[in-house]
Protein backbone atom coordinates (compact mmCIF):
# COMPACT_ATOMS: atom_id res chain seq x y z
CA UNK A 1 -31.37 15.05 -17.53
CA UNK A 2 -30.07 18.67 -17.13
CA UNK A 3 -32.25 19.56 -14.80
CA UNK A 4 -31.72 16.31 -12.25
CA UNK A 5 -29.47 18.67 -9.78
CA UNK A 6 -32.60 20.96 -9.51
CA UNK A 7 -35.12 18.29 -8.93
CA UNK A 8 -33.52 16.58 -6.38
CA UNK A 9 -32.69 19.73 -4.50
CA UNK A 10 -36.54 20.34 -4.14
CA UNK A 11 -36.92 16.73 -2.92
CA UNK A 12 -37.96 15.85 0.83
CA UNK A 13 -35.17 15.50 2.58
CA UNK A 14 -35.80 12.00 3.41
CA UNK A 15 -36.61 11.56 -0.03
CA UNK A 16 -32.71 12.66 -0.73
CA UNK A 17 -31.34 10.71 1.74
CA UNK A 18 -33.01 7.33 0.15
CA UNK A 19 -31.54 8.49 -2.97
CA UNK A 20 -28.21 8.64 -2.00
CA UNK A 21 -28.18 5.35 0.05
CA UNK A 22 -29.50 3.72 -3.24
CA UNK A 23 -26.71 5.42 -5.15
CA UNK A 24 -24.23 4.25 -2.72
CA UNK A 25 -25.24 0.66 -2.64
CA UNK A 26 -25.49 0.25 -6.51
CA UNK A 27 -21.73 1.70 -6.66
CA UNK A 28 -21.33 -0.42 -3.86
CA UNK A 29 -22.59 -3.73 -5.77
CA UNK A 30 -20.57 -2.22 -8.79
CA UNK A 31 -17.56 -2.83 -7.21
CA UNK A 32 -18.37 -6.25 -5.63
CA UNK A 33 -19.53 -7.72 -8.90
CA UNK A 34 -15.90 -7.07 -10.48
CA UNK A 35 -14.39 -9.51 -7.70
CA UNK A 36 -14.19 -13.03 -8.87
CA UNK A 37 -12.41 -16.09 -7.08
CA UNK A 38 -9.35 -17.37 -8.77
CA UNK A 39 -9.55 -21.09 -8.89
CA UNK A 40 -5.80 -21.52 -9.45
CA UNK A 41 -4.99 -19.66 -6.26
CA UNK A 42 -4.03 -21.59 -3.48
CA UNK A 43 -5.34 -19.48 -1.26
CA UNK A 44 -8.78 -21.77 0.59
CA UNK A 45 -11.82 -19.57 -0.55
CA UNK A 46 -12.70 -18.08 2.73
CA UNK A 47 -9.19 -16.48 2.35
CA UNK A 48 -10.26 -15.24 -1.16
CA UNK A 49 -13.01 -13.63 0.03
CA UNK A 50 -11.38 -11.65 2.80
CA UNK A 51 -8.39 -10.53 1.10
CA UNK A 52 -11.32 -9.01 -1.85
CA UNK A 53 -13.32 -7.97 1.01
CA UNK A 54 -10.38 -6.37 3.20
CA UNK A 55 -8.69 -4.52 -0.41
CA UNK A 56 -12.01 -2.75 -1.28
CA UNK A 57 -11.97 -1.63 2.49
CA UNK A 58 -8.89 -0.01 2.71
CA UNK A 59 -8.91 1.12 -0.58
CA UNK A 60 -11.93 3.10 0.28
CA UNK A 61 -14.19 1.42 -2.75
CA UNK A 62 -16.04 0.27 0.50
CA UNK A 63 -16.35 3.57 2.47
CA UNK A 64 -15.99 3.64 6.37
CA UNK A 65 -20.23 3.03 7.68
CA UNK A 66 -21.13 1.36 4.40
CA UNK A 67 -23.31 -1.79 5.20
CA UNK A 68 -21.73 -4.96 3.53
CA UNK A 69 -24.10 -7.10 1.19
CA UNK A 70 -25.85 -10.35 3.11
CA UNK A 71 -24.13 -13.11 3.52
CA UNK A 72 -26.37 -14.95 1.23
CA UNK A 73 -25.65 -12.21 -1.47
CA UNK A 74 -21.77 -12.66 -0.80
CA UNK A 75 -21.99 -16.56 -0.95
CA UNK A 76 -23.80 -16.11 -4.46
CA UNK A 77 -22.04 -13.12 -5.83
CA UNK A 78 -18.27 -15.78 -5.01
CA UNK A 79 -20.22 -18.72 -5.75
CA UNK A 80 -19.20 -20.11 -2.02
CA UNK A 81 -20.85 -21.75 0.65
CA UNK A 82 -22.17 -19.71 2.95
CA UNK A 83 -19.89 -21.12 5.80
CA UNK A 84 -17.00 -19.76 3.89
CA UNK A 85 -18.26 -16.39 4.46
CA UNK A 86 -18.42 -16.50 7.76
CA UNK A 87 -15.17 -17.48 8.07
CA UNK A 88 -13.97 -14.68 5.89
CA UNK A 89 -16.41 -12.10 7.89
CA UNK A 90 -14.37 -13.42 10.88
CA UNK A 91 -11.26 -12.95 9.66
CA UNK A 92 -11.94 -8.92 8.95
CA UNK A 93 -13.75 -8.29 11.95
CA UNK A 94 -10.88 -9.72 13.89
CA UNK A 95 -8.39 -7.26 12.05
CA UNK A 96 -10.87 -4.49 13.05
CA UNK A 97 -11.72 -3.65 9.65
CA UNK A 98 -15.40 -4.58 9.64
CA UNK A 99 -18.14 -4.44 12.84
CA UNK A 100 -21.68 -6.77 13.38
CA UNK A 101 -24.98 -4.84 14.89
CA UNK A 102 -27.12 -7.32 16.26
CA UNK A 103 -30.17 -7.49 13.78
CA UNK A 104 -29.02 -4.89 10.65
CA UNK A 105 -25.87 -6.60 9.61
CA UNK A 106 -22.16 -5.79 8.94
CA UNK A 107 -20.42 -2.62 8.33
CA UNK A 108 -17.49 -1.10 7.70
CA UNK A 109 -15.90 0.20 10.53
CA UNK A 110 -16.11 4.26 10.40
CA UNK A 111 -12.49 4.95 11.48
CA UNK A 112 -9.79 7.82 10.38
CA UNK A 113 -6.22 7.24 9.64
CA UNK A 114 -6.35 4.13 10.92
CA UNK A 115 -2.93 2.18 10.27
CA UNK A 116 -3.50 0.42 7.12
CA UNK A 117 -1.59 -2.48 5.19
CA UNK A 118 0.60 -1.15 1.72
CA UNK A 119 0.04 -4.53 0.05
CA UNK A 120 -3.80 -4.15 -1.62
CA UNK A 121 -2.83 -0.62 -2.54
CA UNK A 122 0.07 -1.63 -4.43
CA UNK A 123 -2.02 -4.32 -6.20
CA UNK A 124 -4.97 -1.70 -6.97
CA UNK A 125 -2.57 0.79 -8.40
CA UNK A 126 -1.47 -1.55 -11.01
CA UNK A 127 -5.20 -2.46 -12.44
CA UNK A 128 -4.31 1.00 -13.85
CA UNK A 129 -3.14 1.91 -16.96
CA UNK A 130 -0.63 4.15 -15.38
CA UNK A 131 1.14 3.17 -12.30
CA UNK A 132 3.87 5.54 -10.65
CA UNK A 133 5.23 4.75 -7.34
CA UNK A 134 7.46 6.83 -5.24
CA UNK A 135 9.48 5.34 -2.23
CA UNK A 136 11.61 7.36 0.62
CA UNK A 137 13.01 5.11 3.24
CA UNK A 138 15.90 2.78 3.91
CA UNK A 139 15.97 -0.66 1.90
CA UNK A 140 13.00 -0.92 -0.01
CA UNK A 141 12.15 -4.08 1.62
CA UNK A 142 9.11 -3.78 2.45
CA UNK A 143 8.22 -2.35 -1.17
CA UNK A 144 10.16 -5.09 -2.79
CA UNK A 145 7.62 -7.71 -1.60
CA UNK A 146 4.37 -5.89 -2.31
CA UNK A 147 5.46 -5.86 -5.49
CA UNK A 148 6.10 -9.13 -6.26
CA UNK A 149 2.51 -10.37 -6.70
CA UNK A 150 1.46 -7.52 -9.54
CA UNK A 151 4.49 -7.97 -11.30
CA UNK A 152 4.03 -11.84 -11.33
CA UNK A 153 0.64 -11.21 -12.55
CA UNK A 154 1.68 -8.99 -15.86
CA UNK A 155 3.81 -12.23 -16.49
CA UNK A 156 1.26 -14.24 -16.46
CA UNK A 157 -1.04 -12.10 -18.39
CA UNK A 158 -3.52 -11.23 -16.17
CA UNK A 159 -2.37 -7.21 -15.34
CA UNK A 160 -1.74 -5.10 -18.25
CA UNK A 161 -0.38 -2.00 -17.32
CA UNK A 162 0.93 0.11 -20.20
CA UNK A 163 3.58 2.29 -18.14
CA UNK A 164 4.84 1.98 -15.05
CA UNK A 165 7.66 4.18 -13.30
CA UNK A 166 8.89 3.71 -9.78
CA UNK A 167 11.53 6.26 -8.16
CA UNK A 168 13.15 4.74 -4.91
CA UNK A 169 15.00 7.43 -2.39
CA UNK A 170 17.55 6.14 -0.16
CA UNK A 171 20.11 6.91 2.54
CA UNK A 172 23.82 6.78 0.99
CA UNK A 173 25.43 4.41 2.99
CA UNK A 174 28.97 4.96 2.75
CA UNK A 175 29.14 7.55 4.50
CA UNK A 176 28.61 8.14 8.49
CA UNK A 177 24.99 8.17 9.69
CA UNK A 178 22.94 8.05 12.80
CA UNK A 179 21.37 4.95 12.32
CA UNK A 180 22.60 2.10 11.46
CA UNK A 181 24.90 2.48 13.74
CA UNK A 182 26.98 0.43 16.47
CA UNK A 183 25.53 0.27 19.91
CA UNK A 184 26.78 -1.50 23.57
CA UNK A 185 30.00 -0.40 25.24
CA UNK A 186 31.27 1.56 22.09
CA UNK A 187 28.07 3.20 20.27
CA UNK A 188 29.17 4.69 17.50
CA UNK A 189 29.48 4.47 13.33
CA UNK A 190 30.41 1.61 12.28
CA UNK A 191 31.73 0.80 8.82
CA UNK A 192 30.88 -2.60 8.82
CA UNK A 193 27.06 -2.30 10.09
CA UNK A 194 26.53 0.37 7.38
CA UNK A 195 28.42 -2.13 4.59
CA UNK A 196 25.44 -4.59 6.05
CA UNK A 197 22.38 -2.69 5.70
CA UNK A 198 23.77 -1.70 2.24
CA UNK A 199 23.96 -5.25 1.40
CA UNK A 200 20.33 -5.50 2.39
CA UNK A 201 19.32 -1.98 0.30
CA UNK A 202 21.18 -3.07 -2.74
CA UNK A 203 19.27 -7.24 -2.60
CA UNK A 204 15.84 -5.52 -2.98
CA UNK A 205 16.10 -2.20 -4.52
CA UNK A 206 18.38 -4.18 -7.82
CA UNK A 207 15.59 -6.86 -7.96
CA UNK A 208 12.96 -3.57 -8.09
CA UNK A 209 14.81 -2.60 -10.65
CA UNK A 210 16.16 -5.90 -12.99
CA UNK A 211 12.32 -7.17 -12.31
CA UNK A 212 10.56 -3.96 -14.04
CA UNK A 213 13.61 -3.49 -16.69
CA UNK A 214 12.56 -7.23 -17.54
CA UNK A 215 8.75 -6.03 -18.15
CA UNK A 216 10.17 -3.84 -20.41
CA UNK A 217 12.79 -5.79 -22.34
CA UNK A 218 9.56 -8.60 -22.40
CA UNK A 219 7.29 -5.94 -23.92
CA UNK A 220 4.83 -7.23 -21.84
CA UNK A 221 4.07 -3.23 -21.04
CA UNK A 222 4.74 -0.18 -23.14
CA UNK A 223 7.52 1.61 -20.73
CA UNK A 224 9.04 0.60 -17.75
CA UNK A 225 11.34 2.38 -15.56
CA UNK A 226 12.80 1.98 -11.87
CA UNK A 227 15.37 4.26 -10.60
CA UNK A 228 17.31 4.89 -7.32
CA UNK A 229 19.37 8.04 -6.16
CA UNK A 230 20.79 8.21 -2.18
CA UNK A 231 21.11 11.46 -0.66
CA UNK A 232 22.86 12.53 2.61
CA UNK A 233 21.40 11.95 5.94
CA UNK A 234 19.51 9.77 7.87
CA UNK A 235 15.68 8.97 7.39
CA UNK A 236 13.68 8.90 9.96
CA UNK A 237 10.31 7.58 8.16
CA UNK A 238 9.08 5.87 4.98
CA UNK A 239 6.68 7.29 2.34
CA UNK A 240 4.69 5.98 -0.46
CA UNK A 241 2.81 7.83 -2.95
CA UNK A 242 1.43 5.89 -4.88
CA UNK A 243 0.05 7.24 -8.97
CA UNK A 244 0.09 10.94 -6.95
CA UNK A 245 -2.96 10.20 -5.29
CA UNK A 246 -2.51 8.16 -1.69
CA UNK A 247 0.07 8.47 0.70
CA UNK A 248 1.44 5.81 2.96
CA UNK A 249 3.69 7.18 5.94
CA UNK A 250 5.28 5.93 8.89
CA UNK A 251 8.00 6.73 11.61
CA UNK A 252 10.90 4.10 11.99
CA UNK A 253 11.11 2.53 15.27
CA UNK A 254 15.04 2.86 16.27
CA UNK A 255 15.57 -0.44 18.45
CA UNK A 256 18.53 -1.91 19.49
CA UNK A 257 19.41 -5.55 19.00
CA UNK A 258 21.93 -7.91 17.58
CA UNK A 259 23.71 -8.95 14.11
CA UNK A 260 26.12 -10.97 12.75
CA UNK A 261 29.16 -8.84 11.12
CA UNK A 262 31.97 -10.92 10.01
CA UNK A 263 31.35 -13.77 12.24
CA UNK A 264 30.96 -11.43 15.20
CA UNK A 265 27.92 -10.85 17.23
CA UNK A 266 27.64 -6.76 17.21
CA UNK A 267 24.94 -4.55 18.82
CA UNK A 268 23.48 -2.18 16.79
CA UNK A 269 20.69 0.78 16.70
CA UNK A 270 18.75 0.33 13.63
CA UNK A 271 15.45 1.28 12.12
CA UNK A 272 12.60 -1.55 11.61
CA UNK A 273 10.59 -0.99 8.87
CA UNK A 274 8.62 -4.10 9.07
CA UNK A 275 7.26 -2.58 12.76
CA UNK A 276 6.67 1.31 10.90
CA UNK A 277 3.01 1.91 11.35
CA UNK A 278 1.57 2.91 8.34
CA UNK A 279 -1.11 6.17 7.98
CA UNK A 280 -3.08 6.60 4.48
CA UNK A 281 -3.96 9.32 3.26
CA UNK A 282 -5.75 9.90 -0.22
CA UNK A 283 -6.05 13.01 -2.29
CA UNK A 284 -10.05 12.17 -2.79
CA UNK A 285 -10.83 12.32 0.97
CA UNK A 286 -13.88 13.38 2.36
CA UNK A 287 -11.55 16.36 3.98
CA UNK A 288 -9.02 19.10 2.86
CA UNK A 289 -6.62 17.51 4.79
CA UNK A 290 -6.23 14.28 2.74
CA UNK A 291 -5.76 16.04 -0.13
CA UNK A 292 -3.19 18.29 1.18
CA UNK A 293 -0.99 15.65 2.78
CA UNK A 294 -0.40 14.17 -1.20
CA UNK A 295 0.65 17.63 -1.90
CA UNK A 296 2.73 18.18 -0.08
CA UNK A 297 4.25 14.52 0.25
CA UNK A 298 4.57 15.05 -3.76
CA UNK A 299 6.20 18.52 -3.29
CA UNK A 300 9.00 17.21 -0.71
CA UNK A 301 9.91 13.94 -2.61
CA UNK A 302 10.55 16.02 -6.29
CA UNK A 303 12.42 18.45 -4.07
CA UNK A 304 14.94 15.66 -2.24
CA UNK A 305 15.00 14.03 -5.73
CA UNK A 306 15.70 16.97 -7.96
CA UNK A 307 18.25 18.73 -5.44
CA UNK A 308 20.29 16.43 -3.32
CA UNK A 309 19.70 13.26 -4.50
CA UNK A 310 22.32 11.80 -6.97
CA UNK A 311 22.78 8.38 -8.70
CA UNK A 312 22.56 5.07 -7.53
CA UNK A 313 25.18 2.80 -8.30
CA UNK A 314 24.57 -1.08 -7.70
């Protein structure tokens, strides 16, 4: 077995090739073979099949170019008719994710930092035995909801992760800042638009933190921790790292429209998260640069968090 390396290096190179496509399509089957159909999920099945399909895209165990199994071979492999996988098919190469040549079949779109969806990430991370997850932005909104599924499923038994640890980074609100701030006839800070985006911070960053504390206090893992420190200024993107290996980042859109403050109907400049474009990148990318970006994502999050960060009070 030693000497495999050598052998194949000797091989024709179209000999090579063939060997790698096989070892990419038996990894390839690998990974579709672990996706089952739930049949408590409410979900219909041709939405099962594209939210499997569409999470082992874009967390690259389906790799940009690689050619997707038959539909035949999908129906069996989900035990679906093979109507339902056309629907799902549809449904991905409507989102862009997936492309149809006339005659060979469909692939996975090739495409590089693409804007990618935080939700199936979150969810692979915590088949894991280790999750960590570290978030820089301003609520934790956005976080707070792709993490409601996983943690529902340790609940229920069906994740078992035995540590996680999640580290949340936010602006400290009570104190001036660029954004939230008022707009109109008087722009300006605005104690009372700040008090409201706090509000909003402290709703889904404390359930972050009372829902993993309850893993914990459940025993349903081995150690759980989710903590919060603010820091000065005003942040202009959001970042995810998630177990120090992908990196989700996006620049806030500042837009300008209108809230409710005390019964009063105030404009205000303020950063949408739920409109941030997200890019991924992974430390196991095909480049240098991939790898790099983690780095350094890693490097400036411990820095902000073990310098000017400071406690979060609820």
């Amino acid at each position: 077995m030693s000497d495999l390396p050598e052998t194949l290096a000797r091989l024709p190179s179209h000999v090579k090739r063939s060997w790698r496509d096989c070892s990419r399509l038996a990894s390839q089957a690998a990974t579709l073979a672990r996706m089952t159909l739930d049949p408590d999920d409410p979900r219909p099945p041709y939405q099962q099949v594209a939210d499997a399909l569409r999470a082992a895209i874009l967390t690259r165990k389906l790799k940009p170019g690689d050619k997707l199994p038959s539909q035949a071979e999908l129906a069996a492999r989900y035990n679906v008719a093979r109507m339902t996988v056309q629907q799902a098919l549809r449904v991905l190469r409507a989102e862009g994710l997936t492309v149809s040549r006339q005659g060979s079949g469909v692939y996975v779109r090739e495409r590089t930092e693409r804007p990618v969806g935080l939700r199936p990430h979150v969810e692979a991370v915590f088949e894991r035995q280790h999750v960590s997850i570290d978030f820089a932005g301003f609520s934790g909104e956005t976080l707070h909801g792709a993490l409601q599924e996983p943690l529902d499923k340790i609940r229920a038994g069906q994740l078992r992760p035995r540590t996680i640890a999640i580290r949340i980074l936010l602006p400290d609100l009570s104190v001036p800042v660029a954004i939230p701030s008022r707009a109109g006839d008087e722009p300006g800070d605005d104690p009372r638009v700040r008090k409201r985006s706090e509000r909003i911070a402290r709703r889904h960053v404390g359930a972050i933190i009372d829902s993993v504390q309850e893993l914990a206090d459940l025993g349903l893992v081995d150690s759980a921790t989710a903590q919060a420190r603010v820091f000065t200024g005003t942040p202009l993107f959001k970042l995810y790292i998630l177990n120090c290996e992908e990196v989700f980042f996006g620049f806030y859109p500042v837009t300008e429209h209108t809230v409710s403050v005390g019964g009063e109907a105030v404009p205000i400049y303020d950063a949408m998260g739920k409109d941030a474009v997200l890019f991924h990148h992974a430390a196991d990318d095909d480049t240098t640069t991939g790898k790099q970006y983690v780095e350094q994502a890693r490097t400036w999050f411990d820095s902000m968090w073990d310098t000017i960060a400071r406690e979060w009070t609820p």
